[in-house]
PDB file of N, CA and C in Angstrom:
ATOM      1  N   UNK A   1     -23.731   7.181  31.877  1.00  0.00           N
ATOM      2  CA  UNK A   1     -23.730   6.440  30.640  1.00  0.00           C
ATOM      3  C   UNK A   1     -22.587   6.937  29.747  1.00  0.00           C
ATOM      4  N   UNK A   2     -22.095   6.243  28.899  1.00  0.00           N
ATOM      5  CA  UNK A   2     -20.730   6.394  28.283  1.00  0.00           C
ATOM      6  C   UNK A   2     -21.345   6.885  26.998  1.00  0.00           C
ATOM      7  N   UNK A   3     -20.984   7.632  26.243  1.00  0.00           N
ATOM      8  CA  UNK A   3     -21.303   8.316  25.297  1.00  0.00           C
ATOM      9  C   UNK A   3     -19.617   8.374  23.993  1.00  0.00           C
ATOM     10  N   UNK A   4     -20.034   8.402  22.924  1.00  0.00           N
ATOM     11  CA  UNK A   4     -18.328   8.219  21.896  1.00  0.00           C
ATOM     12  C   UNK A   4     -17.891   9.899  22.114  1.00  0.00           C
ATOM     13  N   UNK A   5     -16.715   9.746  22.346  1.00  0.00           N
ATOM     14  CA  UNK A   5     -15.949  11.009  22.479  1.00  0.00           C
ATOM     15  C   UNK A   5     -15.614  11.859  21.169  1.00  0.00           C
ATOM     16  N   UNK A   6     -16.353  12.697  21.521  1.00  0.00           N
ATOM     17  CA  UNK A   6     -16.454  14.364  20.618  1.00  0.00           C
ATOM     18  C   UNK A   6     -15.048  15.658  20.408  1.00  0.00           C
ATOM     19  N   UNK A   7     -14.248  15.148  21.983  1.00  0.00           N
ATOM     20  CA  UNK A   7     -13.055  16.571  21.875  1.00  0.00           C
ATOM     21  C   UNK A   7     -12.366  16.064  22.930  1.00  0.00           C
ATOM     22  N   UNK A   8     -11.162  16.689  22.686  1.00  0.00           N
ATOM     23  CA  UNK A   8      -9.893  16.572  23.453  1.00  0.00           C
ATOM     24  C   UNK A   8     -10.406  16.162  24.559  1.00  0.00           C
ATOM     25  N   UNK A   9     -11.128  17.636  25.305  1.00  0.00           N
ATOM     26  CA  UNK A   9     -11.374  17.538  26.573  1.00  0.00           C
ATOM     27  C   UNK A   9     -11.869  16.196  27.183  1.00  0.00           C
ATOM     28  N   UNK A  10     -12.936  15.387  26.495  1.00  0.00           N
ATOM     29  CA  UNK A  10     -13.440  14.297  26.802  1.00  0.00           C
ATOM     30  C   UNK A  10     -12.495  13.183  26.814  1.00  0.00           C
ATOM     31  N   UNK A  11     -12.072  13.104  26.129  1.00  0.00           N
ATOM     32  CA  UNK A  11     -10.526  12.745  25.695  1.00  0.00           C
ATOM     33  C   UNK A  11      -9.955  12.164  27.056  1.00  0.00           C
ATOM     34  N   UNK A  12      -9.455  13.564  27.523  1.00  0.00           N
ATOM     35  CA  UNK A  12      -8.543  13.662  28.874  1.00  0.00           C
ATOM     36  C   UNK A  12      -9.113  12.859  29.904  1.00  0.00           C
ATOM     37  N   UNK A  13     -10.750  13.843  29.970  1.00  0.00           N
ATOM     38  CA  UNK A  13     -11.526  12.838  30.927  1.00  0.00           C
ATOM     39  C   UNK A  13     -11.298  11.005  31.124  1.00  0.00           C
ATOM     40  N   UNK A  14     -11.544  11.061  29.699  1.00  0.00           N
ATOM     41  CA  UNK A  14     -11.576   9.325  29.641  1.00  0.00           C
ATOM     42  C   UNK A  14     -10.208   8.943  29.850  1.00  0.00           C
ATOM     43  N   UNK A  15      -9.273   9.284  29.403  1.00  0.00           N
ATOM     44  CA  UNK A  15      -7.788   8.707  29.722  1.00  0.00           C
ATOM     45  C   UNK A  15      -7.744   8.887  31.390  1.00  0.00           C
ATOM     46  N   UNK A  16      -8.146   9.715  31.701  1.00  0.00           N
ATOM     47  CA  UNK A  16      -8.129   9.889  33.560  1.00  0.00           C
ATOM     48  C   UNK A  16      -8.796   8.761  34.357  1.00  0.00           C
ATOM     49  N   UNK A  17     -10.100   8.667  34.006  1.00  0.00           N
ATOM     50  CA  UNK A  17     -10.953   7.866  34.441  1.00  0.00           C
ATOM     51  C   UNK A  17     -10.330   6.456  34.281  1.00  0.00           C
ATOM     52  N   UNK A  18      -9.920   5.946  33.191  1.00  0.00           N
ATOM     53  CA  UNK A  18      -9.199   4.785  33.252  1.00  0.00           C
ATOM     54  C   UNK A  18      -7.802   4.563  33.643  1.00  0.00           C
ATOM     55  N   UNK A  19      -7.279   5.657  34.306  1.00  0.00           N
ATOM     56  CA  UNK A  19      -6.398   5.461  35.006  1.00  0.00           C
ATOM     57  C   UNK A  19      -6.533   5.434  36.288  1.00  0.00           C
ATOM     58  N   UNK A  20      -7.646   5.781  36.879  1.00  0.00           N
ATOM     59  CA  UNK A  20      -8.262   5.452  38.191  1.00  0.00           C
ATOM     60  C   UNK A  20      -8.479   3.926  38.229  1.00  0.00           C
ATOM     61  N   UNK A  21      -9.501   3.541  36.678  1.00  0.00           N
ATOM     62  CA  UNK A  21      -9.888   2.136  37.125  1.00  0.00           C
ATOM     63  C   UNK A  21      -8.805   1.069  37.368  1.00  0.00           C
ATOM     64  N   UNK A  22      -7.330   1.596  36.702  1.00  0.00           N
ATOM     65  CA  UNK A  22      -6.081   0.785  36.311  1.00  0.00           C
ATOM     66  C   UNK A  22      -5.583   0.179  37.853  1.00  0.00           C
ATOM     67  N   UNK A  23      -6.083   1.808  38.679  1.00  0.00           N
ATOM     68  CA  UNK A  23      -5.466   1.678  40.160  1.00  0.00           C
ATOM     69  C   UNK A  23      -6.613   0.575  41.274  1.00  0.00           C
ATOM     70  N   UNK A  24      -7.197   0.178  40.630  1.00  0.00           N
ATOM     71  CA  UNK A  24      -7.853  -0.635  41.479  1.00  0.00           C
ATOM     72  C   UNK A  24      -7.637  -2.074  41.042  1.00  0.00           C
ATOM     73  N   UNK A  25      -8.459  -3.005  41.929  1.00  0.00           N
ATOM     74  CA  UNK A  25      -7.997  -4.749  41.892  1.00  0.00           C
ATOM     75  C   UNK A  25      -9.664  -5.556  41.286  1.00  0.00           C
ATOM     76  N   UNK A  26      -9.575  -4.823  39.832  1.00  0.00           N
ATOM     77  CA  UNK A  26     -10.708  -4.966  39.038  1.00  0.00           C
ATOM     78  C   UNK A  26     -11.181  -6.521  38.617  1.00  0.00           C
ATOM     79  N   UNK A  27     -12.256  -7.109  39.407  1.00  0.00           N
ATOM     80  CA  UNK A  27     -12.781  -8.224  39.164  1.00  0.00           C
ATOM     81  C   UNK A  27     -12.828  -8.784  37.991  1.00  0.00           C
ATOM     82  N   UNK A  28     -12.731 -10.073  37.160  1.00  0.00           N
ATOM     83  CA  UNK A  28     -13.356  -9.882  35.711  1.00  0.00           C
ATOM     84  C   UNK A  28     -14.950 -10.005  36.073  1.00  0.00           C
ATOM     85  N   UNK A  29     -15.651  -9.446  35.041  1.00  0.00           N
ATOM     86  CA  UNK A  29     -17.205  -9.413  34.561  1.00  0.00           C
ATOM     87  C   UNK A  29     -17.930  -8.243  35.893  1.00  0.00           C
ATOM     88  N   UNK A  30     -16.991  -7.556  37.091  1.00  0.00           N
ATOM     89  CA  UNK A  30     -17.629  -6.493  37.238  1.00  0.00           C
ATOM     90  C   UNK A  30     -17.549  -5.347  36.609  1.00  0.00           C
ATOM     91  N   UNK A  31     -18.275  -4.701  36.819  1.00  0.00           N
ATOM     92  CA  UNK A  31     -18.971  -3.431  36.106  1.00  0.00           C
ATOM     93  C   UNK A  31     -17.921  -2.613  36.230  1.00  0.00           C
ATOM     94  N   UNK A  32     -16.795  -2.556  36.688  1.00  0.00           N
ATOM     95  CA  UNK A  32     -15.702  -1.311  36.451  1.00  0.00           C
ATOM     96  C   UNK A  32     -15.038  -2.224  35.176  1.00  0.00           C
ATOM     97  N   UNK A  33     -14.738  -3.637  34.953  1.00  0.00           N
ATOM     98  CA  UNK A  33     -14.100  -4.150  34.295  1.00  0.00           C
ATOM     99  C   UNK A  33     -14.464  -4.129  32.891  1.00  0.00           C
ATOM    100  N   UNK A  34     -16.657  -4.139  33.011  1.00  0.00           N
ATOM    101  CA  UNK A  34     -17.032  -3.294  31.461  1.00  0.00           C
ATOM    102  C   UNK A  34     -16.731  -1.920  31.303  1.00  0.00           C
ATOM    103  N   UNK A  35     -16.660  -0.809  32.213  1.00  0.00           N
ATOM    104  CA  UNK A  35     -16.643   0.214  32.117  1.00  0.00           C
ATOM    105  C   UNK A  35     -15.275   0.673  31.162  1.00  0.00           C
ATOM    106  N   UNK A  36     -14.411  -0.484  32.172  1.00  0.00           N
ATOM    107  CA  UNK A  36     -12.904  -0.245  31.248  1.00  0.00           C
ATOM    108  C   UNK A  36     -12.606  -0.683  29.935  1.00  0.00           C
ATOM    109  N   UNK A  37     -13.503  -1.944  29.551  1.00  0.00           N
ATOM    110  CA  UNK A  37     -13.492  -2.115  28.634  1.00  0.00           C
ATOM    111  C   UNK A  37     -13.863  -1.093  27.563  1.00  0.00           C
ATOM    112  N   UNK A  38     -14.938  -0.386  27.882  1.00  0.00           N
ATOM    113  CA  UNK A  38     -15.911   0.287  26.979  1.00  0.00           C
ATOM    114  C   UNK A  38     -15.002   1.559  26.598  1.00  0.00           C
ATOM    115  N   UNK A  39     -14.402   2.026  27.849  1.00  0.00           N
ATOM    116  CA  UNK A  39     -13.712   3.116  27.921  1.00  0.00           C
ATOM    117  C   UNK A  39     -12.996   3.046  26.558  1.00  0.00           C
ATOM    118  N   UNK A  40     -11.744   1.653  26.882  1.00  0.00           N
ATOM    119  CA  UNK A  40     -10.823   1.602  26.093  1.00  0.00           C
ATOM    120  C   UNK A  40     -11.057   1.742  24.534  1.00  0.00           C
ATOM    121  N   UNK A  41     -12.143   0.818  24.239  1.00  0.00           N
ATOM    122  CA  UNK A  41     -12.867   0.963  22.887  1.00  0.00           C
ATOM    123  C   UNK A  41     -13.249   2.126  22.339  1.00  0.00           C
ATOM    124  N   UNK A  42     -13.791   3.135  23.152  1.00  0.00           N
ATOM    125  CA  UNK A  42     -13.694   4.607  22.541  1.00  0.00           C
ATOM    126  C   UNK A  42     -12.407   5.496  22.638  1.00  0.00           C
ATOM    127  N   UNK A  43     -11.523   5.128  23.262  1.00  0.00           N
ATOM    128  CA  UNK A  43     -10.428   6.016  23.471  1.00  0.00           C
ATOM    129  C   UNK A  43      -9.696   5.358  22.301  1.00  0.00           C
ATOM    130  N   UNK A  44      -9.302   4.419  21.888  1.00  0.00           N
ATOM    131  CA  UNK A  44      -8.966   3.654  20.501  1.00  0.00           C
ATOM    132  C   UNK A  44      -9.721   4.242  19.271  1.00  0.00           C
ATOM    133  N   UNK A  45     -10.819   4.236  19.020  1.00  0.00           N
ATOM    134  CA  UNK A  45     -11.646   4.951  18.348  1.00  0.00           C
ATOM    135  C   UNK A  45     -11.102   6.534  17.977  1.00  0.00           C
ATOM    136  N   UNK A  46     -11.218   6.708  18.991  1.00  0.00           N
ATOM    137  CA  UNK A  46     -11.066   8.561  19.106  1.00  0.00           C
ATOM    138  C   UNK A  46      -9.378   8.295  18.758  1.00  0.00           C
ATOM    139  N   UNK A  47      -8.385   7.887  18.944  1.00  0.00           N
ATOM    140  CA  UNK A  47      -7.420   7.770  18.440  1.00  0.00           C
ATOM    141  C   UNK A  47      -6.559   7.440  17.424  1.00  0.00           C
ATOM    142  N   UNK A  48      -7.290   6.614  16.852  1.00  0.00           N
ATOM    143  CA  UNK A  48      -7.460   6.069  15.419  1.00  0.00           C
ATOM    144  C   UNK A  48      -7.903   7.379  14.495  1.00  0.00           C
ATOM    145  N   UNK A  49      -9.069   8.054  14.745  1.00  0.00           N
ATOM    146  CA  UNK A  49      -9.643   8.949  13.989  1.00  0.00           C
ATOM    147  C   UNK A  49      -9.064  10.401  14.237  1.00  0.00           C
ATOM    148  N   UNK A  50      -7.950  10.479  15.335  1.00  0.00           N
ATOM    149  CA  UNK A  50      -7.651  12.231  15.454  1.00  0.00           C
ATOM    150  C   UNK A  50      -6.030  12.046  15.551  1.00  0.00           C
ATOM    151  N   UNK A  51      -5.411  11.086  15.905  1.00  0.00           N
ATOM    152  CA  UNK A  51      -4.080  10.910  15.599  1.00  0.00           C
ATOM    153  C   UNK A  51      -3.444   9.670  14.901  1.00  0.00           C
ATOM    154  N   UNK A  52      -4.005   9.637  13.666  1.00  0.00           N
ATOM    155  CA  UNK A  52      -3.666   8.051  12.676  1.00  0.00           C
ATOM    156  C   UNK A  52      -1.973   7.678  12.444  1.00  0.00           C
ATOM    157  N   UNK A  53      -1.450   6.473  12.788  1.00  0.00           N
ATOM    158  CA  UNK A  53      -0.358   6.410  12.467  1.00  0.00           C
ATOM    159  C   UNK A  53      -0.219   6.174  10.947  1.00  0.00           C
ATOM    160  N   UNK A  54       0.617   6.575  10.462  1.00  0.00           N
ATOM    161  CA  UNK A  54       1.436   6.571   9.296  1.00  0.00           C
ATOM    162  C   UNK A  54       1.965   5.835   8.953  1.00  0.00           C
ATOM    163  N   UNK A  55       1.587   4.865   7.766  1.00  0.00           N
ATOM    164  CA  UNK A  55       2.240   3.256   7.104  1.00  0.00           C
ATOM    165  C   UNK A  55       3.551   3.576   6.943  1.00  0.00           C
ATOM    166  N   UNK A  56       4.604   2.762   7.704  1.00  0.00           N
ATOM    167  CA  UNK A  56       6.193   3.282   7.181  1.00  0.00           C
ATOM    168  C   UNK A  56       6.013   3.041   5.733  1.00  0.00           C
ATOM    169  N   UNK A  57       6.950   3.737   5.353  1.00  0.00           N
ATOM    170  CA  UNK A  57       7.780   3.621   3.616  1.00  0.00           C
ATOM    171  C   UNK A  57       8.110   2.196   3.546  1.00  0.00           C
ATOM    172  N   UNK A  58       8.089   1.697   2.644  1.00  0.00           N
ATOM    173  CA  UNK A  58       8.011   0.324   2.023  1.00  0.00           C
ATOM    174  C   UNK A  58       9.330   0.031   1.981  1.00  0.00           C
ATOM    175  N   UNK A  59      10.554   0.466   1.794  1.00  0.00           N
ATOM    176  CA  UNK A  59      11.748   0.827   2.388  1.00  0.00           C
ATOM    177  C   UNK A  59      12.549   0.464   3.483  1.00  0.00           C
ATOM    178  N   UNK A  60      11.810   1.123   4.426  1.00  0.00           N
ATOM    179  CA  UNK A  60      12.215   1.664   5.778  1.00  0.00           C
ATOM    180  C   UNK A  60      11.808   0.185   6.425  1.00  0.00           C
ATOM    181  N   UNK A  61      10.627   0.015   6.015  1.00  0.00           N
ATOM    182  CA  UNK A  61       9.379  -1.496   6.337  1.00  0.00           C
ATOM    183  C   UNK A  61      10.508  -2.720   6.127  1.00  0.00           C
ATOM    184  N   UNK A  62      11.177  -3.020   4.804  1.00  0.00           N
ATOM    185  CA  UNK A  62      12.315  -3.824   4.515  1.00  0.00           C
ATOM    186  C   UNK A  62      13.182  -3.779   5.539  1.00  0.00           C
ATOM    187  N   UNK A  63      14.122  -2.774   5.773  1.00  0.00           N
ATOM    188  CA  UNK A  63      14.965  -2.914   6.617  1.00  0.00           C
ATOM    189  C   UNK A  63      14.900  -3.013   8.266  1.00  0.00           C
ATOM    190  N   UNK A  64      13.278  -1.975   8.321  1.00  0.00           N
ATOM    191  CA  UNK A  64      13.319  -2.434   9.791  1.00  0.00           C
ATOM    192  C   UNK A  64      13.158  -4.326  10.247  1.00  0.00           C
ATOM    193  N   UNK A  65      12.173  -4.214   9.075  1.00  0.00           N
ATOM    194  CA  UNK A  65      12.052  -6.217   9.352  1.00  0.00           C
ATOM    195  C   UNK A  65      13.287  -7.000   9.024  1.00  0.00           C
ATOM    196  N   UNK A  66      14.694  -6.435   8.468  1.00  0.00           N
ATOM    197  CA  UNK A  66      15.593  -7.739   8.098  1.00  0.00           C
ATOM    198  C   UNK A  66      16.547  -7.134   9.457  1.00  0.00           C
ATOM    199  N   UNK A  67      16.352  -6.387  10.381  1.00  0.00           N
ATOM    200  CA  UNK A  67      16.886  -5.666  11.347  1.00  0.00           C
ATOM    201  C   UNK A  67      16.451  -6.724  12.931  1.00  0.00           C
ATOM    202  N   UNK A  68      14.976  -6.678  12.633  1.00  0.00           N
ATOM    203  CA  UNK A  68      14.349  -7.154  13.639  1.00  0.00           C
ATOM    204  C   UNK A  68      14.771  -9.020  13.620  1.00  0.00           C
ATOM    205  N   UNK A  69      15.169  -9.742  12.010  1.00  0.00           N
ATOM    206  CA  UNK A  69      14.925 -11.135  12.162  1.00  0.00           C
ATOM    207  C   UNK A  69      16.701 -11.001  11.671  1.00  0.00           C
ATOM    208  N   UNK A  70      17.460 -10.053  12.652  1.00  0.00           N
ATOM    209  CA  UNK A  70      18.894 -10.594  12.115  1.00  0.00           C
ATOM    210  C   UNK A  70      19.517 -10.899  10.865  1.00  0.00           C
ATOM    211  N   UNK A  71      19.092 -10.548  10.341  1.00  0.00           N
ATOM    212  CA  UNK A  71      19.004 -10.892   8.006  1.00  0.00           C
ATOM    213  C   UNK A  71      19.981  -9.543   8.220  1.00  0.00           C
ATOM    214  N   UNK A  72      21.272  -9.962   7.134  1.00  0.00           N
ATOM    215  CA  UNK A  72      21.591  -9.533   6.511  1.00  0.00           C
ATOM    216  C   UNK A  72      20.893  -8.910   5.059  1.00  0.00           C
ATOM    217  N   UNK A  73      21.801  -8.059   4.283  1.00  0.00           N
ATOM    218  CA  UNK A  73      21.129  -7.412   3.139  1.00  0.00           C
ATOM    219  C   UNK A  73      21.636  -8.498   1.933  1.00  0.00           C
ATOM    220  N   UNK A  74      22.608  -9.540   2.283  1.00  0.00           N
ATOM    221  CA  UNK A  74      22.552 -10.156   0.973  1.00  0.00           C
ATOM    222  C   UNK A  74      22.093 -11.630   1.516  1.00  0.00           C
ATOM    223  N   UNK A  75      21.029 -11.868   2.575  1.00  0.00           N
ATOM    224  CA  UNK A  75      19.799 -13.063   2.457  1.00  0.00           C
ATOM    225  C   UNK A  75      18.679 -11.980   2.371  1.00  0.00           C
ATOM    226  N   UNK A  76      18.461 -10.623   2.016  1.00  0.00           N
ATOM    227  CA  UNK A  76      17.385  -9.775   1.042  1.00  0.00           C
ATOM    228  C   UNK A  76      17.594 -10.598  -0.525  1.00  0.00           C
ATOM    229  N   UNK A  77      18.892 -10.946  -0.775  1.00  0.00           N
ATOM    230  CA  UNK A  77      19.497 -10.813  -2.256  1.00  0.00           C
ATOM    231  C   UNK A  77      19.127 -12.569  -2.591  1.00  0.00           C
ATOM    232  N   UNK A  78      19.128 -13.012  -1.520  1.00  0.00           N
ATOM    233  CA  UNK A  78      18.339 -14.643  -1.887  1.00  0.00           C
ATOM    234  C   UNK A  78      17.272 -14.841  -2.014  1.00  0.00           C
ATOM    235  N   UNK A  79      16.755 -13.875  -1.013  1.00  0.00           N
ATOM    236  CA  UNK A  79      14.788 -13.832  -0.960  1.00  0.00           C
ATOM    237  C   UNK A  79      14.327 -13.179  -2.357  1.00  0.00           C
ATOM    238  N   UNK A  80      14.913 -12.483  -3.066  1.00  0.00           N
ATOM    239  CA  UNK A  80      14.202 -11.582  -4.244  1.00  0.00           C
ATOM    240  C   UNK A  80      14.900 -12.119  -5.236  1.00  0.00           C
ATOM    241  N   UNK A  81      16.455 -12.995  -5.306  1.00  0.00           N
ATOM    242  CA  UNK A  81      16.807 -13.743  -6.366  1.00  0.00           C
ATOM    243  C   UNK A  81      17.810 -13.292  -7.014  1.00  0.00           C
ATOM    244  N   UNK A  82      18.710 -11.913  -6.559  1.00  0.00           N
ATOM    245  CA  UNK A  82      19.611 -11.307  -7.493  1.00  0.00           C
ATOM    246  C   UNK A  82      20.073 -10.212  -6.584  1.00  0.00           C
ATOM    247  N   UNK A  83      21.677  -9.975  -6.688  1.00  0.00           N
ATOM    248  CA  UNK A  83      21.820  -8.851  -5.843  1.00  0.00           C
ATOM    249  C   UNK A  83      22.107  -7.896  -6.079  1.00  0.00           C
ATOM    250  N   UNK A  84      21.550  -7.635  -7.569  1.00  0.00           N
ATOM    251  CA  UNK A  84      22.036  -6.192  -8.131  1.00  0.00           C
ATOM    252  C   UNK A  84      20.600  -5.227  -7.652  1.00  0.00           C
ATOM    253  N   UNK A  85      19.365  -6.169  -7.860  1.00  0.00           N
ATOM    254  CA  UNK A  85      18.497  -5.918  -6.888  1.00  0.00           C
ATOM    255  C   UNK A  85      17.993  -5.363  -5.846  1.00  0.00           C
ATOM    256  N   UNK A  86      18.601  -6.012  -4.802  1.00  0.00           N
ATOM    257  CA  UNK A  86      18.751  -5.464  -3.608  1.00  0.00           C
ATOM    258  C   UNK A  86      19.046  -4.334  -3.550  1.00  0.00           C
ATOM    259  N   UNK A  87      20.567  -3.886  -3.935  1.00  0.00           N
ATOM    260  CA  UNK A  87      20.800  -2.512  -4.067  1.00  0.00           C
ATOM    261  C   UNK A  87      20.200  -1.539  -4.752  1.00  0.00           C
ATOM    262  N   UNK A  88      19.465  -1.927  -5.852  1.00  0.00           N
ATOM    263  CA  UNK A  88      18.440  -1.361  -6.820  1.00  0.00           C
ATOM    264  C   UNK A  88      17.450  -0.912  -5.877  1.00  0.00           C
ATOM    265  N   UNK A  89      16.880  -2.018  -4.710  1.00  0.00           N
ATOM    266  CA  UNK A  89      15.279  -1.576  -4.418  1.00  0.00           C
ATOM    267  C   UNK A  89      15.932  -0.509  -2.987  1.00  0.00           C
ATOM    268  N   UNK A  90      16.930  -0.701  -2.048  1.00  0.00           N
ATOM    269  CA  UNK A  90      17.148  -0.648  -0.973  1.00  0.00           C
ATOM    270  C   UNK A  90      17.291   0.947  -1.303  1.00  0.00           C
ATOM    271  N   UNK A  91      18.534   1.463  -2.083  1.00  0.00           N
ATOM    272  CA  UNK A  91      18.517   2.559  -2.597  1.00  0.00           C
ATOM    273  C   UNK A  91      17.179   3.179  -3.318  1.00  0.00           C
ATOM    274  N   UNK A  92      16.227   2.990  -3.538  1.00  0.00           N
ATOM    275  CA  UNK A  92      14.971   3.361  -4.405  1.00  0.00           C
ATOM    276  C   UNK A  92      15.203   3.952  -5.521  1.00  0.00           C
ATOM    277  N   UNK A  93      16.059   3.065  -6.003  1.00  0.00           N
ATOM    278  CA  UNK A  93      16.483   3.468  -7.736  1.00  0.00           C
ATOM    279  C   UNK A  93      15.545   2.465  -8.608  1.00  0.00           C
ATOM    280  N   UNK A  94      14.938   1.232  -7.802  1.00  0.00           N
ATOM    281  CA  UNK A  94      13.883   0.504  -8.187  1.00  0.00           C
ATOM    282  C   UNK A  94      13.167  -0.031  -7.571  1.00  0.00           C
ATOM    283  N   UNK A  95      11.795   0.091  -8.136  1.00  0.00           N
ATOM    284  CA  UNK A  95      10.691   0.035  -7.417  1.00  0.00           C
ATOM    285  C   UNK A  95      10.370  -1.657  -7.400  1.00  0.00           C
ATOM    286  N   UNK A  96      10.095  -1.835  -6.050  1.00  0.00           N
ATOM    287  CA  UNK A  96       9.359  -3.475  -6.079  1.00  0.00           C
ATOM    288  C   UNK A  96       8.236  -4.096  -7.255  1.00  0.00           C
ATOM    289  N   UNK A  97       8.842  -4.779  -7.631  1.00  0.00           N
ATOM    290  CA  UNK A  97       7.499  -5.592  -8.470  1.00  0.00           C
ATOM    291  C   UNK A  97       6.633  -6.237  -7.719  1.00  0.00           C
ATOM    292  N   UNK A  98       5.677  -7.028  -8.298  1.00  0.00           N
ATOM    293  CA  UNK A  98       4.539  -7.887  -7.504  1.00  0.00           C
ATOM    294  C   UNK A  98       5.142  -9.069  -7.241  1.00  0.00           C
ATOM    295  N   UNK A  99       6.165  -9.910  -7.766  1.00  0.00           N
ATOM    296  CA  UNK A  99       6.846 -10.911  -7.540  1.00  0.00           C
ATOM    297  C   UNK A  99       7.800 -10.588  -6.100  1.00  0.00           C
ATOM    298  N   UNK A 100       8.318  -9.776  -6.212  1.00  0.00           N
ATOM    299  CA  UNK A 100       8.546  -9.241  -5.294  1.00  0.00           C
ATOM    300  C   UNK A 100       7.794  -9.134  -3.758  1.00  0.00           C
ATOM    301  N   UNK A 101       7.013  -7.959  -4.290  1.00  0.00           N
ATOM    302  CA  UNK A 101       6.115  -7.465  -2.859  1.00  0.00           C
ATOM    303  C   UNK A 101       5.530  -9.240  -2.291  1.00  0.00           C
ATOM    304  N   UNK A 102       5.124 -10.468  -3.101  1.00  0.00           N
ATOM    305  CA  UNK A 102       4.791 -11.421  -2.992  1.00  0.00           C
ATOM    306  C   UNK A 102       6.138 -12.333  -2.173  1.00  0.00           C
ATOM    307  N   UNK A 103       6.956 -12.089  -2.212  1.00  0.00           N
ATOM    308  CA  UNK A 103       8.324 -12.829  -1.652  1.00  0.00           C
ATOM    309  C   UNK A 103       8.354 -12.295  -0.630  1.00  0.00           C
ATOM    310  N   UNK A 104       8.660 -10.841  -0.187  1.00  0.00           N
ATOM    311  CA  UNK A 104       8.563 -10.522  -0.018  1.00  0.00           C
ATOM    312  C   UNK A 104       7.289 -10.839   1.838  1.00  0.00           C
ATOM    313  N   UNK A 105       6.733 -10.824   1.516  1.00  0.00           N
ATOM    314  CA  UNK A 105       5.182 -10.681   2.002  1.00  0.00           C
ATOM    315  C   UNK A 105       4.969 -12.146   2.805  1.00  0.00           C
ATOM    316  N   UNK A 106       5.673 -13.260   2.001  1.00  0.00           N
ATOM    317  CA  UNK A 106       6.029 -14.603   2.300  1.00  0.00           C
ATOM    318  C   UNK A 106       7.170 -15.151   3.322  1.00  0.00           C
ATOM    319  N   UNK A 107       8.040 -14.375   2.934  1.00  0.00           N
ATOM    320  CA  UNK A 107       9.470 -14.991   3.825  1.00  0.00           C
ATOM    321  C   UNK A 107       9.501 -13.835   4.936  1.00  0.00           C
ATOM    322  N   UNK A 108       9.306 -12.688   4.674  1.00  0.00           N
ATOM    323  CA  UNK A 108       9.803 -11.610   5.723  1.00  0.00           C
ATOM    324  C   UNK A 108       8.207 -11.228   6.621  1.00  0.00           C
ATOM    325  N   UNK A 109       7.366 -11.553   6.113  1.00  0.00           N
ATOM    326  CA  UNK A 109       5.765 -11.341   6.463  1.00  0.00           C
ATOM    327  C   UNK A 109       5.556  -9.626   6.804  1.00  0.00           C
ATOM    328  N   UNK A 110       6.158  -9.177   5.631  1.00  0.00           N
ATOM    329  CA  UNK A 110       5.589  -7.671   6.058  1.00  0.00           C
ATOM    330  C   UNK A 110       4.090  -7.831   4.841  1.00  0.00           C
ATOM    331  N   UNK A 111       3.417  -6.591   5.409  1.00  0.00           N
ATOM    332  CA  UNK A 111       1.912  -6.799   4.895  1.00  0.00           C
ATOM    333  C   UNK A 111       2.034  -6.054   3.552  1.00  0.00           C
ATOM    334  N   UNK A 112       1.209  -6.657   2.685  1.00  0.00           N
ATOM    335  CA  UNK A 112       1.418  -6.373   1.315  1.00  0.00           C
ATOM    336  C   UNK A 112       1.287  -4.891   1.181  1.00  0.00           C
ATOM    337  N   UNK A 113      -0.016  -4.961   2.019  1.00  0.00           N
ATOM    338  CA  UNK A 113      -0.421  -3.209   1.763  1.00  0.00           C
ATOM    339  C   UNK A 113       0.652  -1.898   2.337  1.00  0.00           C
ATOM    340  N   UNK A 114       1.901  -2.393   2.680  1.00  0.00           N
ATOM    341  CA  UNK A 114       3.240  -1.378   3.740  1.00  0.00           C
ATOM    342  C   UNK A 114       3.468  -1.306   2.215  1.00  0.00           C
ATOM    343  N   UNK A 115       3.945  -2.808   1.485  1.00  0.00           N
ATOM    344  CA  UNK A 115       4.776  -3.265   0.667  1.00  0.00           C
ATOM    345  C   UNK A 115       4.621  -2.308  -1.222  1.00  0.00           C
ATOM    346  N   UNK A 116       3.290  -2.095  -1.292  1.00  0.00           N
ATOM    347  CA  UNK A 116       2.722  -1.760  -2.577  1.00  0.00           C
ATOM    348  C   UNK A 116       2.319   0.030  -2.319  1.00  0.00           C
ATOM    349  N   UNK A 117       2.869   0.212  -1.659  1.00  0.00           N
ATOM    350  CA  UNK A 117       2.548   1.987  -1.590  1.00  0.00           C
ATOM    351  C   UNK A 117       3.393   2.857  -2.522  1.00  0.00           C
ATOM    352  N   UNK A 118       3.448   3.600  -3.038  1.00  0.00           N
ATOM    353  CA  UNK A 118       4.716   4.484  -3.389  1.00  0.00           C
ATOM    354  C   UNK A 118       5.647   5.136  -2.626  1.00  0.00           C
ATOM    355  N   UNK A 119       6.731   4.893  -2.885  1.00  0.00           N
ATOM    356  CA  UNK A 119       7.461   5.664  -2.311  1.00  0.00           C
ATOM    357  C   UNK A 119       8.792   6.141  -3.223  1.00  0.00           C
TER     358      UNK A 119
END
């Protein structure tokens, strides 16, 4: 019986075990295919709660997304309306407003909550 994982060690176990099930030609709806399921759901769990990733900088979040959709930094300067701006927020000499984080959040679809953190 599968039990939620307590420590590393169990940890390992379970990452092992589902790398056994990975190596086989797993039916859907047989019982290795819940097993893996179940597995996965606690190993997510246990990972979430002992190694949490870290919301990028609200910043970093901007540029990786105008990086990823080919945007230049002055269609940043169309999306927010001004390009003294841009250089204002990009440099963090100024902080995003809500009009902003809202434009923002709209055209580039980063999530408000990356967007409204301090940094």
């Amino acid at each position: 019986m599968l039990k939620p994982i307590k420590n590393k060690k169990q940890y390992e176990d379970m990452l092992e075990r589902v790398y056994e099930l990975m190596q086989k030609d797993i039916q859907p709806d047989s019982a290795d295919s819940d097993e893996l399921e179940v597995l996965s759901i606690l190993i997510k769990e246990y990972e979430n709660e002992n190694y949490p990733v870290p919301k990028p900088n609200p910043l970093e979040a901007i540029k990786f997304r105008l990086e990823q959709l080919n945007m230049s930094e002055s269609e940043l300067s169309k999306i927010l309306g001004a390009r003294s701006r841009k250089s204002e927020i990009l440099s963090g000499k100024r902080k995003l407003s809500l009009s902003m984080i809202r434009k923002l959040n709209e055209k580039l679809k980063i999530p408000a909550e990356i967007l409204i953190q301090e940094y």
